[in-house]
N, C-alpha and C. Protein backbone atom coordinates (compact mmCIF):
# COMPACT_ATOMS: atom_id res chain seq x y z
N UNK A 1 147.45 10.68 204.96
CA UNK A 1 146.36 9.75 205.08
C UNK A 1 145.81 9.41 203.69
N UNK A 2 145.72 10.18 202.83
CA UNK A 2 145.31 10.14 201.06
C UNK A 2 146.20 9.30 200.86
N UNK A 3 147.35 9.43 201.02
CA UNK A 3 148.42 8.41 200.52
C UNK A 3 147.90 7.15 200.77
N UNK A 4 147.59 6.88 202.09
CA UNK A 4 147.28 5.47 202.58
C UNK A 4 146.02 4.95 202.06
N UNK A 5 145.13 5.77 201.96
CA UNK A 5 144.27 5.31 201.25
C UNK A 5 144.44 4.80 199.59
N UNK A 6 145.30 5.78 199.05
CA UNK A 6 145.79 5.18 197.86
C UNK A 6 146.40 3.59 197.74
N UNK A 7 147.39 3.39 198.44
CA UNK A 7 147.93 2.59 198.97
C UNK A 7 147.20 1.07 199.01
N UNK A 8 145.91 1.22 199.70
CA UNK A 8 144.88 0.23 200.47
C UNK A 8 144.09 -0.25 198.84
N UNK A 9 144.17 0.74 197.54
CA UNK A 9 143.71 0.62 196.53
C UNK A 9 144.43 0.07 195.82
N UNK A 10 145.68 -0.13 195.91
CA UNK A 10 147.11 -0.72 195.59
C UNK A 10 147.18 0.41 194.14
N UNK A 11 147.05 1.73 194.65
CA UNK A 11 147.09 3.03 193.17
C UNK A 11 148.58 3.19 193.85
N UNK A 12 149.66 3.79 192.92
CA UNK A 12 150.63 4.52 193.40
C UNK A 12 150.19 5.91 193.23
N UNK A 13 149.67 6.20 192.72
CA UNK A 13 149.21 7.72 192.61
C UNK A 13 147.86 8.09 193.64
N UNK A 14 147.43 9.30 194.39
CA UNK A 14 146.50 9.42 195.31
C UNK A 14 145.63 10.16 194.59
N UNK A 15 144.52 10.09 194.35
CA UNK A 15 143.35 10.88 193.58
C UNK A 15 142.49 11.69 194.80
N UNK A 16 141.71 12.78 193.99
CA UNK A 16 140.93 13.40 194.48
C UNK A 16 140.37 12.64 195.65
N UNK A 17 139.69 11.47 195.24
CA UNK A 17 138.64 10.81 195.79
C UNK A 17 139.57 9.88 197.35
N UNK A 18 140.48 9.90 197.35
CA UNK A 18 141.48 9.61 198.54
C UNK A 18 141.67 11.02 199.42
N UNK A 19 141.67 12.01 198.91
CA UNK A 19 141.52 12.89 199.45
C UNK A 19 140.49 13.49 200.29
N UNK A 20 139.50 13.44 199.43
CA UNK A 20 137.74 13.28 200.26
C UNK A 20 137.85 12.77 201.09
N UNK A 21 138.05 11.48 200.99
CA UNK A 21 137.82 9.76 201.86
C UNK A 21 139.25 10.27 203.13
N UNK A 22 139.91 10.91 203.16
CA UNK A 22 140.90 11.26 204.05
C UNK A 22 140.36 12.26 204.95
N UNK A 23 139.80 13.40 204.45
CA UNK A 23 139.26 14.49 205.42
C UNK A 23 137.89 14.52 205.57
N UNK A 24 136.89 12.91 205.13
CA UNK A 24 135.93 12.47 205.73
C UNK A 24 136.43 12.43 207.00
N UNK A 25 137.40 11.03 206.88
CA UNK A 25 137.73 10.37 208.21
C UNK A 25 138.01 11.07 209.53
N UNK A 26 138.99 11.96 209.14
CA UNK A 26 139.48 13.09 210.04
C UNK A 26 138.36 13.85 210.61
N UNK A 27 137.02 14.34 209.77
CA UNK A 27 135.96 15.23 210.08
C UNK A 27 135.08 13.97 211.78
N UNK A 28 135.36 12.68 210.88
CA UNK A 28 134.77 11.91 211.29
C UNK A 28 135.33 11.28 213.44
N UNK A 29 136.59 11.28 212.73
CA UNK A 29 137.48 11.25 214.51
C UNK A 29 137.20 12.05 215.14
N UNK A 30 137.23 13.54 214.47
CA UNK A 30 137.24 14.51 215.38
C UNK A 30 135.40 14.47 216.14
N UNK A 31 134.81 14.17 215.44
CA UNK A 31 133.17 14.82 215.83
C UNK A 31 132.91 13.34 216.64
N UNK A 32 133.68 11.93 216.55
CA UNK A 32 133.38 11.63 217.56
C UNK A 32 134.37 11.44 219.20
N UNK A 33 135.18 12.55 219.35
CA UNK A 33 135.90 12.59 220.33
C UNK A 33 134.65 12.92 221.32
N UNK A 34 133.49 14.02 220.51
CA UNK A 34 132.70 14.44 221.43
C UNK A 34 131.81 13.88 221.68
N UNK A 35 131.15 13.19 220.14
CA UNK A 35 129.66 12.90 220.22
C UNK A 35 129.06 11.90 220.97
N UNK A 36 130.28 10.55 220.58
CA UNK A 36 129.98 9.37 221.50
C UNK A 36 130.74 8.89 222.50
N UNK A 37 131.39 9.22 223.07
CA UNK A 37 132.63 8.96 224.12
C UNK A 37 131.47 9.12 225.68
N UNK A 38 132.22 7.79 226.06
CA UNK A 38 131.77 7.88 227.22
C UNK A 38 132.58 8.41 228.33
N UNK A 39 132.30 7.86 229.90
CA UNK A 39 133.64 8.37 230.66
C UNK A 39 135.12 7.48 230.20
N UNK A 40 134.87 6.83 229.43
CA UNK A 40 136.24 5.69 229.31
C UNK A 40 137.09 5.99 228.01
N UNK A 41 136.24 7.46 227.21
CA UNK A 41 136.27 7.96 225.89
C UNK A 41 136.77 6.86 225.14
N UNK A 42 135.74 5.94 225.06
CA UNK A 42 135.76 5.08 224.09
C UNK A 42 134.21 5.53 223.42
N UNK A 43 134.58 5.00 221.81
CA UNK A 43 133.97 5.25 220.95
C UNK A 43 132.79 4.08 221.03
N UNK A 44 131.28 4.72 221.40
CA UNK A 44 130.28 4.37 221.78
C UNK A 44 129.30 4.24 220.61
N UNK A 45 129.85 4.40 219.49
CA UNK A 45 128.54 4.70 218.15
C UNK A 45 127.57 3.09 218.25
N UNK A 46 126.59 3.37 217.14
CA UNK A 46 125.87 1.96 217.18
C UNK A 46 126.76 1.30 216.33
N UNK A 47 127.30 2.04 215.50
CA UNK A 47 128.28 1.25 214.49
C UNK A 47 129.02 0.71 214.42
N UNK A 48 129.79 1.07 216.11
CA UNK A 48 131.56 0.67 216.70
C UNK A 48 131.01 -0.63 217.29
N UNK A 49 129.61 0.01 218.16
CA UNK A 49 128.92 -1.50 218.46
C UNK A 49 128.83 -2.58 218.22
N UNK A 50 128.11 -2.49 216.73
CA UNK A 50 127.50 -3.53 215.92
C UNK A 50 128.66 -4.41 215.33
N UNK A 51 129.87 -3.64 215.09
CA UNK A 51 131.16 -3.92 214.68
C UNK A 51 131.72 -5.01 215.56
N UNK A 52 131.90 -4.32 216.67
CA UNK A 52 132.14 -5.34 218.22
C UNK A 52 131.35 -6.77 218.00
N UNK A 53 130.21 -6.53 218.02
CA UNK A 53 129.43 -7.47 218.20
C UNK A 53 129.58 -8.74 217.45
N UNK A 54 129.88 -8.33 215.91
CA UNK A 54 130.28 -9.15 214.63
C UNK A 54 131.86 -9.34 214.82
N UNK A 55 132.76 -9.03 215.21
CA UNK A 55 134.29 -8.99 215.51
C UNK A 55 134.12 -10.46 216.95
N UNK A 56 133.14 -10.14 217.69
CA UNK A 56 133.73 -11.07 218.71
C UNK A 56 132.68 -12.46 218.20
N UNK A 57 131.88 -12.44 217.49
CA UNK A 57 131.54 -13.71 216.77
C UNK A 57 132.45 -14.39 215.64
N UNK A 58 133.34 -13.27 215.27
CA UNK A 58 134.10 -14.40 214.10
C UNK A 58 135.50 -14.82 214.39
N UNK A 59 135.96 -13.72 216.47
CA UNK A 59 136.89 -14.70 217.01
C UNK A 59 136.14 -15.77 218.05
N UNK A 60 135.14 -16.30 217.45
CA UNK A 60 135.05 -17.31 218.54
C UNK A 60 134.55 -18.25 217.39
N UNK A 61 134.52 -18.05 216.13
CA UNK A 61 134.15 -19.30 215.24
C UNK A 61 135.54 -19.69 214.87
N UNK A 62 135.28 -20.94 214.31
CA UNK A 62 136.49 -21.07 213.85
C UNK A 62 136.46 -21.01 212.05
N UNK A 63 135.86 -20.73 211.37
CA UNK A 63 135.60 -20.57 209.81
C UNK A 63 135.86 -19.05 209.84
N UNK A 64 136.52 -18.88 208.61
CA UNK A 64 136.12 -17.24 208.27
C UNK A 64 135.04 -16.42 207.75
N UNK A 65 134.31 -17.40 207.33
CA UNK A 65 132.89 -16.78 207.01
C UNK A 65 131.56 -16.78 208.23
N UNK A 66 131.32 -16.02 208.01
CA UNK A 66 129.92 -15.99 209.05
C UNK A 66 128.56 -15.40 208.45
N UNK A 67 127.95 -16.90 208.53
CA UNK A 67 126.33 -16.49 208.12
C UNK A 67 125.60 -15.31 208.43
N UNK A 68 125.32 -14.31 207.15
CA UNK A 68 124.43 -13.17 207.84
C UNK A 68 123.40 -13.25 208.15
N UNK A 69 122.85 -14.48 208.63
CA UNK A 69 121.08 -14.85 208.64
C UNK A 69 121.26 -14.49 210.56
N UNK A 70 122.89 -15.29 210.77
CA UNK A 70 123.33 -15.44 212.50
C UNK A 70 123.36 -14.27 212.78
N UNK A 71 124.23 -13.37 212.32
CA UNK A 71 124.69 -12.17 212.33
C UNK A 71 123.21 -11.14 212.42
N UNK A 72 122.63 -11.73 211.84
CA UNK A 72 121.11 -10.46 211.89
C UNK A 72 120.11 -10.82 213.30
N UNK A 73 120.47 -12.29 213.62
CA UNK A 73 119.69 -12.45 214.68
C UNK A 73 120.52 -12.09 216.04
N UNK A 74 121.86 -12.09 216.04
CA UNK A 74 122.46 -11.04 216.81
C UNK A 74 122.94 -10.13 216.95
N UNK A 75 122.44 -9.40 215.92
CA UNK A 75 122.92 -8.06 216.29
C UNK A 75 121.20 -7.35 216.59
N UNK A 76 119.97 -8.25 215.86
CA UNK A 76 118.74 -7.82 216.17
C UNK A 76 118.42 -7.95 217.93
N UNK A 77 118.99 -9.19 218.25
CA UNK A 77 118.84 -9.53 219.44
C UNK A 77 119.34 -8.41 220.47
N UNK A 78 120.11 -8.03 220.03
CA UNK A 78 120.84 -6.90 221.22
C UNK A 78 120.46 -5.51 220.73
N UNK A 79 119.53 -5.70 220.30
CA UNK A 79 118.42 -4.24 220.14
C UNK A 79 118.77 -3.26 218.68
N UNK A 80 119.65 -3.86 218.04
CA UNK A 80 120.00 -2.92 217.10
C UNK A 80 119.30 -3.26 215.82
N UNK A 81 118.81 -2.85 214.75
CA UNK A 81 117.97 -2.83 213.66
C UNK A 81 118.51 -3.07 212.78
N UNK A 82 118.03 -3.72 211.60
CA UNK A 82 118.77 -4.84 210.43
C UNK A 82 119.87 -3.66 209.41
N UNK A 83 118.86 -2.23 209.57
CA UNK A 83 119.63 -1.50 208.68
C UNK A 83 121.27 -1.06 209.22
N UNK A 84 121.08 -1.05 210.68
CA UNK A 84 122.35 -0.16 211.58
C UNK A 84 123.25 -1.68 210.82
N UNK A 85 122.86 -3.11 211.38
CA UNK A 85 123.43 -3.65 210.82
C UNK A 85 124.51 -3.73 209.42
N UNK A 86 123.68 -3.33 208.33
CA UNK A 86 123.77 -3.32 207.17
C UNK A 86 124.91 -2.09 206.82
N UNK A 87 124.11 -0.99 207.43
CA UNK A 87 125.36 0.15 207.53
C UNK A 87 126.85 -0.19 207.87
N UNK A 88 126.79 -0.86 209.31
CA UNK A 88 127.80 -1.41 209.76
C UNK A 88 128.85 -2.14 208.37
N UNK A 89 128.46 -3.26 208.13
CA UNK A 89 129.20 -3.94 207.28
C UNK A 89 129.11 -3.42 205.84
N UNK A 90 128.39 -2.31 205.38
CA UNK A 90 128.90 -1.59 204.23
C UNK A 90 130.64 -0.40 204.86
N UNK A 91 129.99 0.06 205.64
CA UNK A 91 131.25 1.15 206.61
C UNK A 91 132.32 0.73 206.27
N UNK A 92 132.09 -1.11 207.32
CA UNK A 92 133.49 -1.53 207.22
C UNK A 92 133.88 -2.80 205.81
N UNK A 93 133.31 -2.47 204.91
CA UNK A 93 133.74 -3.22 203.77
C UNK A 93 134.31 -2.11 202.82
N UNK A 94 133.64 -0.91 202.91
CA UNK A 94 134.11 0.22 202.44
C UNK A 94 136.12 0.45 203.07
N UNK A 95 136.19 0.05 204.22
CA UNK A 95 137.63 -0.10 204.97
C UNK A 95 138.20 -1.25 204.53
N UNK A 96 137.91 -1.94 204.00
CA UNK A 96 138.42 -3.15 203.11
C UNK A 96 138.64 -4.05 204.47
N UNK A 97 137.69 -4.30 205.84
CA UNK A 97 138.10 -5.04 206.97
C UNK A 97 137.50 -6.27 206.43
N UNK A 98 135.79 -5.73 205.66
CA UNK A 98 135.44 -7.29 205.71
C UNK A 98 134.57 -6.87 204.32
N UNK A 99 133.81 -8.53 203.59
CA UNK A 99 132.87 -8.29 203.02
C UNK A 99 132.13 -9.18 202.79
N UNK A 100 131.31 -8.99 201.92
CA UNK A 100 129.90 -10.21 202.07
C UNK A 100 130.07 -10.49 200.43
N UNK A 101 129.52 -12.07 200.97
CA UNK A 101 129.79 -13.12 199.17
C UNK A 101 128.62 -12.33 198.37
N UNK A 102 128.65 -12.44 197.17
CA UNK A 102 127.94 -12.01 196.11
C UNK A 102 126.48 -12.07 196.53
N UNK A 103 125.90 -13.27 197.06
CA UNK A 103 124.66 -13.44 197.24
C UNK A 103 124.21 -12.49 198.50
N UNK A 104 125.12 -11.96 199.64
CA UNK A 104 124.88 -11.50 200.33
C UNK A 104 124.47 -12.42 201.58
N UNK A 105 124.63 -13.65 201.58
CA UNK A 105 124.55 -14.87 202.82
C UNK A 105 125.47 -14.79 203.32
N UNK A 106 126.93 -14.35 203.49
CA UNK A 106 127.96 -15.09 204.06
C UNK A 106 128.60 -13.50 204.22
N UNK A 107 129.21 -13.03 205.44
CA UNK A 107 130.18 -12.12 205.75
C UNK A 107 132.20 -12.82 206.16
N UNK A 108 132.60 -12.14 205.10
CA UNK A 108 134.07 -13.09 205.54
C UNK A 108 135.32 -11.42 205.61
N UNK A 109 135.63 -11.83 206.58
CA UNK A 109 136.96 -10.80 207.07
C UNK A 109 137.93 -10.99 206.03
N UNK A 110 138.99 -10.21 206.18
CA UNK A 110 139.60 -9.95 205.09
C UNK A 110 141.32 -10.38 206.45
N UNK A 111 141.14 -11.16 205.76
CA UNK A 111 142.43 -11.82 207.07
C UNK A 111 144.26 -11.46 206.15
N UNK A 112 144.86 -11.05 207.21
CA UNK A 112 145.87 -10.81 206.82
C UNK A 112 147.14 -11.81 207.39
N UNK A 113 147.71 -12.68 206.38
CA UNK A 113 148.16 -13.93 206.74
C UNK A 113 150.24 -13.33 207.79
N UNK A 114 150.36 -12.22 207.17
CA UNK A 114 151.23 -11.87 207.45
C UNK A 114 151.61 -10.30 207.48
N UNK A 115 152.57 -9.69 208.57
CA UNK A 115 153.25 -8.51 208.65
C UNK A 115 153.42 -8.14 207.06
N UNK A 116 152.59 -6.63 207.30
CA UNK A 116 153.48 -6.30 206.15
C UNK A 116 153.75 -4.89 206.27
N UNK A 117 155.12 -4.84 206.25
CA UNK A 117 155.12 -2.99 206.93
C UNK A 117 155.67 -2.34 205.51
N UNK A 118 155.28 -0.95 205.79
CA UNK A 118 155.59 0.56 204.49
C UNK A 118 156.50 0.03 204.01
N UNK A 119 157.69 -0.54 204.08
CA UNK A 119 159.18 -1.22 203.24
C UNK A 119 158.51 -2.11 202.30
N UNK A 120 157.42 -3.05 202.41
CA UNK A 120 157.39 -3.80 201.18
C UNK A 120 156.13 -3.35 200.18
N UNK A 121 155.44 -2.71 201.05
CA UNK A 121 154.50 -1.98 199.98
C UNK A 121 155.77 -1.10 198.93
N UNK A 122 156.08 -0.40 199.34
CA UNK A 122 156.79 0.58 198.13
C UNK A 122 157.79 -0.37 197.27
């Protein structure tokens, strides 16, 4: 998993800090097999939530960017708080899924135009 994280950094070499970031994650799967799983053991966090919530707004736009002014009034709207928000899209910008323009107005996914499997990375 360090590897892959290396990888996602485009490092050929895996550092300490891939290592951390590897047996975060792992600490992190494991504690929520229990913590948030419902009967459908799906992963129930506010975060997987808030994620959802922003994932099914930017398949129903057709631009890749999405205003965070929209984004705050729905994810506020469905009860969740500007910071869970904020967490959310640091989490997953930290995963390199998505990130926000310099000014912090605009959230844009990180779109992947094509397959690319372990053979052409190496």
């Amino acid at each position: 998993m360090a590897q892959a994280i290396a990888r996602v950094h485009f490092r050929e070499l895996v550092e300490i800090s891939d290592v951390d970031e590897a047996l975060r994650l792992i600490r992190a799967a494991k504690s929520s097999l229990n913590d948030h799983t419902g009967p459908s053991n799906r992963d129930l966090s506010k975060t997987t939530q808030v994620y959802e919530i922003i994932r099914q707004m930017h398949n129903s736009s057709s631009d890749n960017d999405l205003p965070i002014d929209e984004i705050r009034r729905r994810i506020t709207g469905r009860g969740f708080t500007e910071d869970e928000m904020w967490n959310t899209i640091k989490e997953y910008s930290d995963y390199g899924v998505l990130f926000t323009t310099n000014d912090n107005t605009r959230l844009r996914f990180v779109v992947d135009d094509g397959e690319v499997s372990d053979m052409d990375i190496d």
